[in-house]
Protein backbone atom coordinates (compact mmCIF):
# COMPACT_ATOMS: atom_id res chain seq x y z
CA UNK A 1 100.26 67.12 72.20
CA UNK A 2 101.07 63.61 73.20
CA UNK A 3 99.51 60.68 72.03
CA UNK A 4 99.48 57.57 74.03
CA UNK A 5 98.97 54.24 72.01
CA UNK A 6 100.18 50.56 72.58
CA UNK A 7 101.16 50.56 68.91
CA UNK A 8 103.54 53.15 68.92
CA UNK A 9 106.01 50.05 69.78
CA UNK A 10 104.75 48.91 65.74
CA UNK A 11 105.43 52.04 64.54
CA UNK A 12 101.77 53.31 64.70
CA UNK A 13 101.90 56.91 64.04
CA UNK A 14 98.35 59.60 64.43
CA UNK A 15 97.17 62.85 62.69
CA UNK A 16 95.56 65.28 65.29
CA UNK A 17 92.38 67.30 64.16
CA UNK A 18 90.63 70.14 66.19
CA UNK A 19 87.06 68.88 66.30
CA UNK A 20 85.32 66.17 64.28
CA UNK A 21 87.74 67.03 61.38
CA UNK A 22 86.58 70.77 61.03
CA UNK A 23 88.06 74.10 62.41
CA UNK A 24 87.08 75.42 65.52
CA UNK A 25 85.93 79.10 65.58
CA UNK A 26 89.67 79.86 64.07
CA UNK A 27 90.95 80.58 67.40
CA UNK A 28 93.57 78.03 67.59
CA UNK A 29 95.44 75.06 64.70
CA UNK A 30 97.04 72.03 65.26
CA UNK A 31 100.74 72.02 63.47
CA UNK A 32 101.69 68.74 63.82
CA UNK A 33 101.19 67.95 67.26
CA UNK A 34 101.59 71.50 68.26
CA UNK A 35 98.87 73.40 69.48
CA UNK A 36 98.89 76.99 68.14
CA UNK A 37 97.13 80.69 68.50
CA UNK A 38 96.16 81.90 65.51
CA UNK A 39 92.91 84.27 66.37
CA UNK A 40 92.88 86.86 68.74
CA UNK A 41 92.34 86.07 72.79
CA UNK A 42 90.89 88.11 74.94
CA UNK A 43 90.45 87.59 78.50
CA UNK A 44 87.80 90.56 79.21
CA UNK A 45 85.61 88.65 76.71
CA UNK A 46 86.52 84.69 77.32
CA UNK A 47 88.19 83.70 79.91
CA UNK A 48 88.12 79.93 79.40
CA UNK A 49 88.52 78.26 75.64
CA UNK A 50 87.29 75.07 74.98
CA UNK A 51 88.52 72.49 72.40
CA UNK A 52 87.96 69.40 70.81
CA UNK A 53 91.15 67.43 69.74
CA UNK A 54 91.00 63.99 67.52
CA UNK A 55 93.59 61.78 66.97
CA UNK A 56 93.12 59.22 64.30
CA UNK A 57 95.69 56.55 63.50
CA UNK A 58 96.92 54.50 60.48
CA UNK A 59 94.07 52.05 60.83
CA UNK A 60 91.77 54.98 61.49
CA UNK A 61 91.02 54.47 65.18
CA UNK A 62 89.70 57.50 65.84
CA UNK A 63 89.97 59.31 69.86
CA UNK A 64 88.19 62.13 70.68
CA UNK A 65 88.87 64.42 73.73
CA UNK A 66 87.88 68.10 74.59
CA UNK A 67 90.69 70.05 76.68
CA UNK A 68 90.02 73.50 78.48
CA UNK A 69 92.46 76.29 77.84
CA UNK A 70 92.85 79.46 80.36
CA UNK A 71 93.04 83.09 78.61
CA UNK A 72 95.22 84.73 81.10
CA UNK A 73 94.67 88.41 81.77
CA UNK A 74 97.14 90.79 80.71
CA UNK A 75 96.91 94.61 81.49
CA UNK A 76 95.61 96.55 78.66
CA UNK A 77 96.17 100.53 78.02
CA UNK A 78 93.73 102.80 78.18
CA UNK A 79 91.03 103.97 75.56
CA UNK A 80 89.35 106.84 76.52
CA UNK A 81 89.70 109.63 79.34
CA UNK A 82 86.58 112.20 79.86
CA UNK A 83 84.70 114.61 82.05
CA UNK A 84 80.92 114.65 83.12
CA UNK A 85 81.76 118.71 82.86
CA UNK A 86 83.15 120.28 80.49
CA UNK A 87 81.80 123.76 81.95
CA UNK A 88 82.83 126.17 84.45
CA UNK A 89 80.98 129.50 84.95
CA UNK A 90 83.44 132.74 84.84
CA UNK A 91 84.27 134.85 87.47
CA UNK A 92 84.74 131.21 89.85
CA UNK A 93 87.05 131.18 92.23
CA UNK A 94 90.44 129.10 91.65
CA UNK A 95 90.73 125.78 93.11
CA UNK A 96 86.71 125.10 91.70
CA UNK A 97 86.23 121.96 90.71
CA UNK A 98 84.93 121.62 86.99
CA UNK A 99 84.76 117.16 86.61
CA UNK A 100 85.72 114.08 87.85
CA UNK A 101 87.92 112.54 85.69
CA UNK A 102 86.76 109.20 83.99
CA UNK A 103 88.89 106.44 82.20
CA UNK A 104 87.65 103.87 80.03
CA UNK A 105 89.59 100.63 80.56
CA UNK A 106 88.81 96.97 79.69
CA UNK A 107 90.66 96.06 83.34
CA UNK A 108 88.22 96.16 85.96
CA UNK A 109 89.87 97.71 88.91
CA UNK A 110 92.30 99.18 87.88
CA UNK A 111 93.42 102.79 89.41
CA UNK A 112 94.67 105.76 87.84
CA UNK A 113 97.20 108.30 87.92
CA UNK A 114 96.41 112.11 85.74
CA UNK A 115 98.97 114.73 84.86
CA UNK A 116 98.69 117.27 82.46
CA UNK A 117 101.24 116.98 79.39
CA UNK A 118 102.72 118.23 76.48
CA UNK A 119 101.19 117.74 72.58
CA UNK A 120 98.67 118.95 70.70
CA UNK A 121 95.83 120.60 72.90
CA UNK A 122 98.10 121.44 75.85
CA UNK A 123 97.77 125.81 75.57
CA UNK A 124 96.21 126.02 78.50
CA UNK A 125 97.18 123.39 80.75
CA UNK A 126 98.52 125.88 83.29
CA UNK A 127 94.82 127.05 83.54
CA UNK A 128 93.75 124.41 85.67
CA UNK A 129 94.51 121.48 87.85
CA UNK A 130 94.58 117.96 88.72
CA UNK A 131 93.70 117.10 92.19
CA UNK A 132 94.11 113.12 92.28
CA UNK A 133 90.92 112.51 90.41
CA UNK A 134 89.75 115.84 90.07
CA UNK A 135 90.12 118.48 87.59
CA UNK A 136 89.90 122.51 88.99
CA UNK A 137 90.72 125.97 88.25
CA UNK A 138 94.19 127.57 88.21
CA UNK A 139 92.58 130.68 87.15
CA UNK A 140 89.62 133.05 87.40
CA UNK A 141 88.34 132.66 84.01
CA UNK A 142 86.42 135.89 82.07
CA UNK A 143 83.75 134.57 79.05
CA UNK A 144 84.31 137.97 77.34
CA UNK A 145 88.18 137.55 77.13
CA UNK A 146 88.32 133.82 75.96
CA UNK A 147 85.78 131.16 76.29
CA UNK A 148 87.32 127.67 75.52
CA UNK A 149 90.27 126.37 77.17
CA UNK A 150 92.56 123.31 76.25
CA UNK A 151 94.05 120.89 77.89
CA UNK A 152 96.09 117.46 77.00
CA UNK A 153 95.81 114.90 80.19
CA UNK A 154 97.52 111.65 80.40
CA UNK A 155 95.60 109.06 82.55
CA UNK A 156 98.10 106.03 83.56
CA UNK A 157 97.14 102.71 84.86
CA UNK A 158 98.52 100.35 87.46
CA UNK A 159 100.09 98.71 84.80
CA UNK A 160 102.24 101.83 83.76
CA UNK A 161 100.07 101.68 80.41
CA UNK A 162 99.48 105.51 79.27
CA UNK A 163 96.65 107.19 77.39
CA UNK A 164 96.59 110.79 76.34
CA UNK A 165 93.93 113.28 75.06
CA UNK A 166 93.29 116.59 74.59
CA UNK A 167 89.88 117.80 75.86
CA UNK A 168 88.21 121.06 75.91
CA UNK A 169 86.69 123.12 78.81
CA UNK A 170 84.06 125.75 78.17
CA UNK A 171 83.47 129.12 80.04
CA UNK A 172 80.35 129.75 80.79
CA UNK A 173 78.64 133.56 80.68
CA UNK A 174 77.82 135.13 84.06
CA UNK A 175 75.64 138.01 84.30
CA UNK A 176 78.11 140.88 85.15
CA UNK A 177 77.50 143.20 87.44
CA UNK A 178 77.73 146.67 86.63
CA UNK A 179 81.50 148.76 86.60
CA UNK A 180 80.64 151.91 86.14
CA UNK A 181 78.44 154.46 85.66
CA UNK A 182 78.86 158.00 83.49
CA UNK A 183 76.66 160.55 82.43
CA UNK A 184 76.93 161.30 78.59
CA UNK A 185 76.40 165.57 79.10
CA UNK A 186 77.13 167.16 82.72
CA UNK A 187 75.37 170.42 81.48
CA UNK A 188 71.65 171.46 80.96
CA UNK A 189 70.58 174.89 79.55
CA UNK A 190 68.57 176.65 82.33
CA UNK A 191 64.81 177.71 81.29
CA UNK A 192 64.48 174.43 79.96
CA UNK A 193 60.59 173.16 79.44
């Protein structure tokens, strides 16, 4: 900060104060006549700070002035990625499409890239696919061989910011049709009532 006075010439010097001599919401401090962050910012939540800044003098002339400071918006990673399925019934063809995939992200707007990688929860990664926004089947699943699948997707934002998870994908039980058909004895005794 910069004070202007005519007495600076008489060596007038000033203490500066954020309010009326009492901390603001402990977002910011005055060191001196530096103004300095010491809470957290967030632009997604307050995107304009307001302050009040005193300066009082060695005679205690007191000035009073409020100043408005801009949060600027800086891209933040990724919390969450999900489905709205996490189902797909067996016996579907490949290439059917199980979810959407979802983000949660703070930046509104922001678009998304989705690949399948390595870490915990990747087994079956190779079982399915991502289609830009889509996930599908790789595979023709079967409930009585193996019923939940993994798979570890990393979402990544225009930023370049990166969030990974591993989710899990449920087959569903189809009623089978029948394979085949035997008859437990081929013979019969003759004269039989």
């Amino acid at each position: 900060f910069t004070v202007s006075d005519d007495d600076l010439t008489f060596g007038d010097s000033h203490i500066l104060t954020l309010g009326d001599g009492v901390a603001t919401d402990g977002t910011f401090l005055i060191d001196g006549k530096t103004l300095k962050v010491v809470g957290k910012l967030n632009y997604e939540d307050e995107r304009i700070k307001f302050i009040k800044v005193t300066a009082t003098d060695l005679a205690g002339n007191i000035l009073s002035k409020q100043f408005q400071i801009s949060v600027l918006d800086v891209n933040e990673t990724p919390t969450d990625i999900y489905f709205e399925n996490y189902e797909i019934v067996e016996n579907s063809n490949t290439n059917t499409l199980i979810s959407e995939i979802f983000v949660t992200d703070v930046d509104e707007g922001d678009n998304f890239t989705f690949d399948f990688v390595s870490g915990v929860g990747d087994r079956d990664n190779s079982s399915f696919a991502i289609d830009g926004s889509r996930l599908v089947s790789n595979a023709v699943f079967d409930f009585e061989l193996k019923s939940e699948y993994s798979v570890r997707i990393q979402a990544t934002d225009d930023g370049g910011n990166v969030y990974s998870k591993a989710i899990a994908i449920y087959v569903t039980d189809d009623n089978d049709a029948p394979v085949d058909i035997s008859l437990s004895a081929s013979k019969i005794i003759e004269n039989n009532d």
